[in-house]
N, C-alpha and C. Protein backbone atom coordinates (compact mmCIF):
# COMPACT_ATOMS: atom_id res chain seq x y z
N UNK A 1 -12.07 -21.85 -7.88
CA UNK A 1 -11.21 -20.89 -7.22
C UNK A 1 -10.00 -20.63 -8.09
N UNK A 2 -9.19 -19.28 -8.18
CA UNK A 2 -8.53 -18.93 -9.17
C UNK A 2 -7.22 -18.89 -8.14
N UNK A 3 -5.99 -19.33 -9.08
CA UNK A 3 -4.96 -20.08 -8.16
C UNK A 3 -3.79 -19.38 -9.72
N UNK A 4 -2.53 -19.77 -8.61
CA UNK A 4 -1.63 -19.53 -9.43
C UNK A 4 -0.24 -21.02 -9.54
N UNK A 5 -0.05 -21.39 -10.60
CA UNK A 5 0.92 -22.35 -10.56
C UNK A 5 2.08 -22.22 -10.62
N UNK A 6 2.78 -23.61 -9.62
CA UNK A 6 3.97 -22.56 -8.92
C UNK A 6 4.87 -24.07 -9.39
N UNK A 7 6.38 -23.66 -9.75
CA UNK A 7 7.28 -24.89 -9.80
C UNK A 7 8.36 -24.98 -8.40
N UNK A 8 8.31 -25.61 -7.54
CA UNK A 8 9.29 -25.68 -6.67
C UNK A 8 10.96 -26.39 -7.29
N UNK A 9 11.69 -25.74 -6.17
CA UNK A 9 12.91 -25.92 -6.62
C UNK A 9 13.18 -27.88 -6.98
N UNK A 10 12.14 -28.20 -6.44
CA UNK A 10 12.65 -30.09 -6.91
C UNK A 10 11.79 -29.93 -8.08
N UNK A 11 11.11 -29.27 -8.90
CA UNK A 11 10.59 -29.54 -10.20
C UNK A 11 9.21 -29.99 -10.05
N UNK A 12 8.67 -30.07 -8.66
CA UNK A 12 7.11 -30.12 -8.52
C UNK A 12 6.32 -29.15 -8.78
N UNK A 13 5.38 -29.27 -9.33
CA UNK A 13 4.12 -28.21 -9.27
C UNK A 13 2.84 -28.18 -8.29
N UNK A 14 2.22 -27.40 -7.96
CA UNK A 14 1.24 -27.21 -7.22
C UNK A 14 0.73 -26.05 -7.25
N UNK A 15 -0.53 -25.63 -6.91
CA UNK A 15 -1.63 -25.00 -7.35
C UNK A 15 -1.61 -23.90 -6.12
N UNK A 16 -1.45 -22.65 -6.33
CA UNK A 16 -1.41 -21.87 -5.22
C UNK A 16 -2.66 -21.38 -5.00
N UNK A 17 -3.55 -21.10 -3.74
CA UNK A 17 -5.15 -20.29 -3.79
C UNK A 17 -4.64 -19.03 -3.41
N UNK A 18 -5.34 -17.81 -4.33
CA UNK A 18 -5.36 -17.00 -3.60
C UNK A 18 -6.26 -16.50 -2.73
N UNK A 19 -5.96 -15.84 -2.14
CA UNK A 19 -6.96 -14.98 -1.15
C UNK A 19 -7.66 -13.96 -0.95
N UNK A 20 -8.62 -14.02 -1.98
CA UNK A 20 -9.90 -13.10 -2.40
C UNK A 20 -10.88 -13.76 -0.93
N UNK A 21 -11.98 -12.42 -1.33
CA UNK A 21 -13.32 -12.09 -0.81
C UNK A 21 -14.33 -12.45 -1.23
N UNK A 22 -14.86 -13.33 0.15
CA UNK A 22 -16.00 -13.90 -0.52
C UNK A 22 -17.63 -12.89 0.08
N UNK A 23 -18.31 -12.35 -0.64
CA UNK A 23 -19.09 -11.11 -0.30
C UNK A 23 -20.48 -12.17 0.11
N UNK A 24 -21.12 -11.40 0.78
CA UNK A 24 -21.01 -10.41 1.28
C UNK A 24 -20.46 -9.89 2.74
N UNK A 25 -20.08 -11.03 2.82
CA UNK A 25 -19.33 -11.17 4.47
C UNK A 25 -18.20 -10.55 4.56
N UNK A 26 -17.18 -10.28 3.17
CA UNK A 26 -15.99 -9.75 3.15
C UNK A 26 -14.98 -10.53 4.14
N UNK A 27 -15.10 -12.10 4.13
CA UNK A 27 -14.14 -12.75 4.50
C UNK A 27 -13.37 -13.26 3.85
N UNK A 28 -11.62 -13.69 3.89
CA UNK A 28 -11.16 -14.74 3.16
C UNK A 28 -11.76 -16.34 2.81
N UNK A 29 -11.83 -16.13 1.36
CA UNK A 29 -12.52 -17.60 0.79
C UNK A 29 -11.36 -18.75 1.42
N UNK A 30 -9.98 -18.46 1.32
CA UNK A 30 -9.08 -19.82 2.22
C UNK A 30 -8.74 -19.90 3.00
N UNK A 31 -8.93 -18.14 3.99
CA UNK A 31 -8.43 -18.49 5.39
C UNK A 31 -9.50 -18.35 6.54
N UNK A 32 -10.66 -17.67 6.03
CA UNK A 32 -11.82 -17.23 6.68
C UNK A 32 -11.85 -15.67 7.49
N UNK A 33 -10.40 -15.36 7.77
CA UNK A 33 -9.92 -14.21 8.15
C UNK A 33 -10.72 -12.76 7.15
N UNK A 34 -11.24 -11.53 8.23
CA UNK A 34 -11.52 -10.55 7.51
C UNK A 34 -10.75 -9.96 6.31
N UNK A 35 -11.64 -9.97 5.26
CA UNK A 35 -10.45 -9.29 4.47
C UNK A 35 -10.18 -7.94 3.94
N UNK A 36 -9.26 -7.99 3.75
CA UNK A 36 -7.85 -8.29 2.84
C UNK A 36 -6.88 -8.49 4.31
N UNK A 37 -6.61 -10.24 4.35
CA UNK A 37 -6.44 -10.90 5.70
C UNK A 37 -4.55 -10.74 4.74
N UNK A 38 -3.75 -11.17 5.67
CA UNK A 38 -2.30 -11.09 5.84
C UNK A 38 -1.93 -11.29 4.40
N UNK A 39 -2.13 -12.61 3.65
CA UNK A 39 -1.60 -12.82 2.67
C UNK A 39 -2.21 -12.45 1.37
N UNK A 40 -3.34 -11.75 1.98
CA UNK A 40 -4.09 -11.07 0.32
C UNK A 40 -3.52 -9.37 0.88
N UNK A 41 -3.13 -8.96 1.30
CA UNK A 41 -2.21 -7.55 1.25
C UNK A 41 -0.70 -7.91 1.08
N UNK A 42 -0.05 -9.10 1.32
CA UNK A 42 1.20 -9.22 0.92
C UNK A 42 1.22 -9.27 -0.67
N UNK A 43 0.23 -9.85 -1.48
CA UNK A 43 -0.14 -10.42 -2.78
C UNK A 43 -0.68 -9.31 -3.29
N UNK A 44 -1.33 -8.05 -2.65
CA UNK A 44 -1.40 -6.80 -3.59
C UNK A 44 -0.77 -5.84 -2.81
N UNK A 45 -0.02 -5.92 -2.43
CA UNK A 45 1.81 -5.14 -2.28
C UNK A 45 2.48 -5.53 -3.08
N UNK A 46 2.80 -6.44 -3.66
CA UNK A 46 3.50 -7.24 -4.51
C UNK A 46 2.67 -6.58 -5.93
N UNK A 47 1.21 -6.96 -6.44
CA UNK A 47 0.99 -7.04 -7.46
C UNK A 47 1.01 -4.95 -8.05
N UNK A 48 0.88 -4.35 -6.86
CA UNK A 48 0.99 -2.83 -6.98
C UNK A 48 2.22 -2.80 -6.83
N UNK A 49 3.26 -2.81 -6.60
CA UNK A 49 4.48 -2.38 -6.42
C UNK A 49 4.94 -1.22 -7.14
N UNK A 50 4.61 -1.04 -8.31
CA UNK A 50 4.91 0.20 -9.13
C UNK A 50 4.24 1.33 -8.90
N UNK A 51 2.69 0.59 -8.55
CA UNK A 51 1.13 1.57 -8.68
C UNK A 51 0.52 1.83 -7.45
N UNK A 52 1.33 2.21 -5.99
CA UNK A 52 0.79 2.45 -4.69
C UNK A 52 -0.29 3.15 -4.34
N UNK A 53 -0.89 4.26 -5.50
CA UNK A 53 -1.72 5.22 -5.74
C UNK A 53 -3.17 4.37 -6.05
N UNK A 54 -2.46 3.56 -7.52
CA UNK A 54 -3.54 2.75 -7.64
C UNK A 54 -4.21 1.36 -6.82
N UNK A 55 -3.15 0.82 -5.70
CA UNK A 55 -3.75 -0.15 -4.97
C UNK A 55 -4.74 0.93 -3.97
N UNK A 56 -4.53 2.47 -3.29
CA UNK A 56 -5.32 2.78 -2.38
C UNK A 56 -6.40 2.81 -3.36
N UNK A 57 -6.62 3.46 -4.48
CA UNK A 57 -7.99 3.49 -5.24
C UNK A 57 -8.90 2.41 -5.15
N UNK A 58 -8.08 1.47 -5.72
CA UNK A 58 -8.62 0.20 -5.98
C UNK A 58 -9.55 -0.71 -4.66
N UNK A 59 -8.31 -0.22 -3.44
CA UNK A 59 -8.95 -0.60 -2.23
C UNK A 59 -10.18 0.42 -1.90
N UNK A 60 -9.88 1.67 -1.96
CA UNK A 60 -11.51 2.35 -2.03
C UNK A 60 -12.78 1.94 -2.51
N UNK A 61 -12.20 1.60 -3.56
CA UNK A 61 -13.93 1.34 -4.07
C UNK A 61 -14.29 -0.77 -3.65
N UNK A 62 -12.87 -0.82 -3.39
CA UNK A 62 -13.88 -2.28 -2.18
C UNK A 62 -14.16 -1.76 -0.82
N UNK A 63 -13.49 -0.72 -0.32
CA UNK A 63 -14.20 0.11 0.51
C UNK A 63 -15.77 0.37 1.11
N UNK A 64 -15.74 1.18 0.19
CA UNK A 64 -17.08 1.61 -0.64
C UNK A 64 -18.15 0.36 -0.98
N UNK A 65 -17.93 -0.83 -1.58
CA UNK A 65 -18.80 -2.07 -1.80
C UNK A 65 -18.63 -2.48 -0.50
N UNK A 66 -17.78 -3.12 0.11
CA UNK A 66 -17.66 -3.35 1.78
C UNK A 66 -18.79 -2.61 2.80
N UNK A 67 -18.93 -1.51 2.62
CA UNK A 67 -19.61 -0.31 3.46
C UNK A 67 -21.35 -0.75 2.92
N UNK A 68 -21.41 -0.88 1.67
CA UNK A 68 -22.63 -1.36 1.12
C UNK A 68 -23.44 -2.58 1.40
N UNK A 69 -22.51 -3.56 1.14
CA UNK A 69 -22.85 -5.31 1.74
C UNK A 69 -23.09 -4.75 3.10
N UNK A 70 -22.47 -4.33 4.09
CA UNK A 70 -22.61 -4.41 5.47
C UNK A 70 -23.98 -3.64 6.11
N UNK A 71 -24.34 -2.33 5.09
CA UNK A 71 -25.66 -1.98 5.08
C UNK A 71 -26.67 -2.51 4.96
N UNK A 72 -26.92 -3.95 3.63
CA UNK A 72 -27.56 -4.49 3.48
C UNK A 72 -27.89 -5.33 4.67
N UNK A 73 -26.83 -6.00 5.14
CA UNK A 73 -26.59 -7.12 6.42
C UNK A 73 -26.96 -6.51 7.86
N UNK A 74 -26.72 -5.18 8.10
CA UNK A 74 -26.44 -5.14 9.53
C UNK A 74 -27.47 -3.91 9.61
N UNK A 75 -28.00 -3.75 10.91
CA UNK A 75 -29.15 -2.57 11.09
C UNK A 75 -28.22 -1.52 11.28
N UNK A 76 -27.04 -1.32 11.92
CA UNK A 76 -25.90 -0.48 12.78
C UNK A 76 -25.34 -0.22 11.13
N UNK A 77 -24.87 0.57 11.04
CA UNK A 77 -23.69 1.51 10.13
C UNK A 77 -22.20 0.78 10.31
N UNK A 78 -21.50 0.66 9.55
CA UNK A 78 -19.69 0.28 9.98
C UNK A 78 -19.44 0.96 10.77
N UNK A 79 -18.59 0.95 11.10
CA UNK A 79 -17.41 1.95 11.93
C UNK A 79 -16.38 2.18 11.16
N UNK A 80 -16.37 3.59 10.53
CA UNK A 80 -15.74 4.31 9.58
C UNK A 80 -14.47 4.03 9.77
N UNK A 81 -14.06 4.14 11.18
CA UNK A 81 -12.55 4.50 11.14
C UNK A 81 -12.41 2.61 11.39
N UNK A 82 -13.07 1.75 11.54
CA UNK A 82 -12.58 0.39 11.43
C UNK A 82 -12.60 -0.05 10.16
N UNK A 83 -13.04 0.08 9.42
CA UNK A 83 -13.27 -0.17 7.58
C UNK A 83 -11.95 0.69 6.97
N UNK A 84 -11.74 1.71 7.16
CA UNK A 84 -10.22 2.71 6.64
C UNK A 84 -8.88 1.96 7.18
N UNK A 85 -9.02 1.11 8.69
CA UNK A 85 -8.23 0.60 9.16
C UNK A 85 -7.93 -0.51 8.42
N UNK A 86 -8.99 -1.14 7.92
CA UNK A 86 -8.86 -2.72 7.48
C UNK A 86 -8.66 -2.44 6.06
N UNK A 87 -9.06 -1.38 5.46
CA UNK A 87 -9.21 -1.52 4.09
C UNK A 87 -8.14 -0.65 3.39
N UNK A 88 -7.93 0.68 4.02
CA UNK A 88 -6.60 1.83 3.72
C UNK A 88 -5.29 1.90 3.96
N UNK A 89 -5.63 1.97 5.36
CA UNK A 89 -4.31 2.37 6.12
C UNK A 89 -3.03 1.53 6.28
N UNK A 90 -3.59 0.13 6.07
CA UNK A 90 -2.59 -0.64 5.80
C UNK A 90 -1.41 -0.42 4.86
N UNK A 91 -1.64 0.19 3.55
CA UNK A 91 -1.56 0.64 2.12
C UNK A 91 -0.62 2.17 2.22
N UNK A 92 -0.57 2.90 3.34
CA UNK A 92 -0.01 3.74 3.96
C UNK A 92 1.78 3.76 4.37
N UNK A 93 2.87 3.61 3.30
CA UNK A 93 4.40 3.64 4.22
C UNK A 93 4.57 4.88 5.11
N UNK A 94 5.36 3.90 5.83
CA UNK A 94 5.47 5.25 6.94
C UNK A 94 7.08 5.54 7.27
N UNK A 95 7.64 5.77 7.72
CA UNK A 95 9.10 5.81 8.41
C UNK A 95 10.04 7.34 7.61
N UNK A 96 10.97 7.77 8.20
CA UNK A 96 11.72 8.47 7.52
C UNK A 96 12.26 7.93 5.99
N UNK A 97 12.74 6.81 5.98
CA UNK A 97 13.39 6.07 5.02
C UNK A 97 12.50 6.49 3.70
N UNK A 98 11.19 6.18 4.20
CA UNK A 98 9.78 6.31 3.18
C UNK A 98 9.69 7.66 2.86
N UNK A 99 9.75 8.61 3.09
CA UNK A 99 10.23 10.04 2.93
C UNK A 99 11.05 10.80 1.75
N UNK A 100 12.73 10.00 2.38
CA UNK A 100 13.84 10.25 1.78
C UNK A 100 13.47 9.41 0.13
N UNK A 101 12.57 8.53 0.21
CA UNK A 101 12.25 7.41 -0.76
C UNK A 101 11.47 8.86 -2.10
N UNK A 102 10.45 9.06 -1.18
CA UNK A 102 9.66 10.09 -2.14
C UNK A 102 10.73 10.75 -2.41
N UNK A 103 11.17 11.64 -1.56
CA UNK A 103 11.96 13.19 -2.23
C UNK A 103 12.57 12.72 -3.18
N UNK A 104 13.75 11.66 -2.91
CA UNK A 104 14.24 11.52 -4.69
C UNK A 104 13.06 11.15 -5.59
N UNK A 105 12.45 10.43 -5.42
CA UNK A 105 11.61 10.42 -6.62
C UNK A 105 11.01 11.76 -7.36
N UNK A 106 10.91 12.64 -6.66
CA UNK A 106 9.99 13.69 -6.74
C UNK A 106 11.20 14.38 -7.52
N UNK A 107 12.71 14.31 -7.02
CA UNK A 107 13.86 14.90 -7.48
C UNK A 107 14.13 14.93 -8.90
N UNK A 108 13.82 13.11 -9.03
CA UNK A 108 14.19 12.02 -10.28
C UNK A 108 13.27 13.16 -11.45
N UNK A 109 11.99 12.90 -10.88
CA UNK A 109 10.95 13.59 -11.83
C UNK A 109 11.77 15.22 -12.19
N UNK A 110 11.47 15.64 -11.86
CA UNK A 110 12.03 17.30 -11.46
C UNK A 110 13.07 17.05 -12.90
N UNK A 111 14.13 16.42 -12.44
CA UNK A 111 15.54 16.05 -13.31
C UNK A 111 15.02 15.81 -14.57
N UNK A 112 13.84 15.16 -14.75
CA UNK A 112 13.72 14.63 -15.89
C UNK A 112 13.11 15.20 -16.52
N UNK A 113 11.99 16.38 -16.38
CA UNK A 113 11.73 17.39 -16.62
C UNK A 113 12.49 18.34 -17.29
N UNK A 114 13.43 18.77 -16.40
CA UNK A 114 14.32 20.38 -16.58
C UNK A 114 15.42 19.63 -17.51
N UNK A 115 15.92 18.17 -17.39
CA UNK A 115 17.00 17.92 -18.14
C UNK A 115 17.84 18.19 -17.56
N UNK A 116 18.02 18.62 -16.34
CA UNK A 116 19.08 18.97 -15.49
C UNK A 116 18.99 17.83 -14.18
N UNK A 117 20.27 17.45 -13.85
CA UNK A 117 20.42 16.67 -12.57
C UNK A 117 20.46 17.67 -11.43
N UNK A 118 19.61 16.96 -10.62
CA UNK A 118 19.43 17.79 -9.24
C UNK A 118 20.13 16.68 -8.19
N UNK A 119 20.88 17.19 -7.16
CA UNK A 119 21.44 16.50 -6.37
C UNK A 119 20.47 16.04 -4.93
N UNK A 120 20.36 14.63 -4.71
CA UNK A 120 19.58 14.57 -3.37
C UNK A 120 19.66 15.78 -1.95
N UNK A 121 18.79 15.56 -1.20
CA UNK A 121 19.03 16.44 0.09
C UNK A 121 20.22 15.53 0.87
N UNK A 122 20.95 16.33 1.47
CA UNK A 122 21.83 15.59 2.24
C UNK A 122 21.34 15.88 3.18
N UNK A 123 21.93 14.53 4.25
CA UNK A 123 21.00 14.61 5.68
C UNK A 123 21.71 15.39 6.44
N UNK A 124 20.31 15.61 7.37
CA UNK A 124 20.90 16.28 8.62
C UNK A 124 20.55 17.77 8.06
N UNK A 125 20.37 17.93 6.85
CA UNK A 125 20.39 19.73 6.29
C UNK A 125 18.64 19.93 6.26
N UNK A 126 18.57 20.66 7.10
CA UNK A 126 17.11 21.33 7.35
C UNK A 126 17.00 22.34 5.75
N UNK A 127 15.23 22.70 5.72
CA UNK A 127 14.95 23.41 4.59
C UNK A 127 15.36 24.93 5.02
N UNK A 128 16.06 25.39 4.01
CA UNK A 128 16.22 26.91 4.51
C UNK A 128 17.39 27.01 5.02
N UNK A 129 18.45 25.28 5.14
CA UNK A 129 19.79 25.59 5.73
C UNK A 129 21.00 25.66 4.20
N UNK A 130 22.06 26.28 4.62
CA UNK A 130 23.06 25.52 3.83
C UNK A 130 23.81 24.91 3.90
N UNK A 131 23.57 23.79 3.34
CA UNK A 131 24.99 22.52 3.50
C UNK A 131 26.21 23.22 3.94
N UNK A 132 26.59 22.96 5.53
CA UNK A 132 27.88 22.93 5.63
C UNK A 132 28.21 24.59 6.64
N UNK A 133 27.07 24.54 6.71
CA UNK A 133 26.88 26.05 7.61
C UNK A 133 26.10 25.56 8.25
N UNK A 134 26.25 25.91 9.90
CA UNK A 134 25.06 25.47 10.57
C UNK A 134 24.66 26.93 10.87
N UNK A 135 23.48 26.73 11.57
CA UNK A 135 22.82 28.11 12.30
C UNK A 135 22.98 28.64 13.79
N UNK A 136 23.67 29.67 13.76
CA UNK A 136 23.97 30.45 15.16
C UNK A 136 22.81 28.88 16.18
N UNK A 137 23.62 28.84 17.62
CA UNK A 137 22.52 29.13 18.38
C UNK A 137 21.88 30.00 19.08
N UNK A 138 20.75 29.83 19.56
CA UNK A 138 19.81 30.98 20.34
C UNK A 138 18.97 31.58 20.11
């Protein structure tokens, strides 16, 4: 089993497991939990952090092998939208915060492009408004 070594703050070492899939069952090999069980999506959140695009890919095509093993195994088909649940959607940010997160990025890019600084959206300003003017009501 492939592990990672870890030094604790008293200067001990110990052998961390990770939490891969053991096929064709698509369970955790250390916790037995379906996977990608709690701590094998904390561990590729972490290892994608830069590449969010590339962890959904990556999870696709275990997707995709997931959907296959289970064909082999089971007379019944998956349940599409339970396999996207377990395998995608997790991989999905959601909230306003996550939003405002993209647009600058998308801004950053833009800027870095034109060579020109573009200023964030300020909140509260709808598309089509101008900062600092609101719109009649009615």
């Amino acid at each position: 089993m492939g592990g990672d070594v870890v030094r604790t703050p008293g200067g001990a070492v110990s052998a961390v497991r990770r939490h891969v899939a053991a096929r064709p069952a698509w369970r955790c090999r250390v916790c037995a939990a379906p996977w990608p069980c709690q701590p094998a999506k904390l561990a590729l959140r972490v290892e994608y952090a830069h590449d969010p695009v590339g962890l959904s890919v990556y999870l696709c095509v275990l997707l995709h092998d997931a959907a296959a093993d289970w064909l082999r195994l089971n007379p019944r088909p998956p349940d599409p939208a339970e396999l996207f649940a377990r395998f995608i959607a997790w991989t999905r940010p959601c909230g306003a915060h996550v939003e405002r997160s993209r647009v600058e990025v998308l801004l950053a890019r833009v800027a870095a492009v034109t060579r020109t600084p573009v200023a964030p959206p300020r909140r509260g300003v709808r598309p089509g408004e101008t900062p600092g003017r609101r719109r009649p009501m009615g």
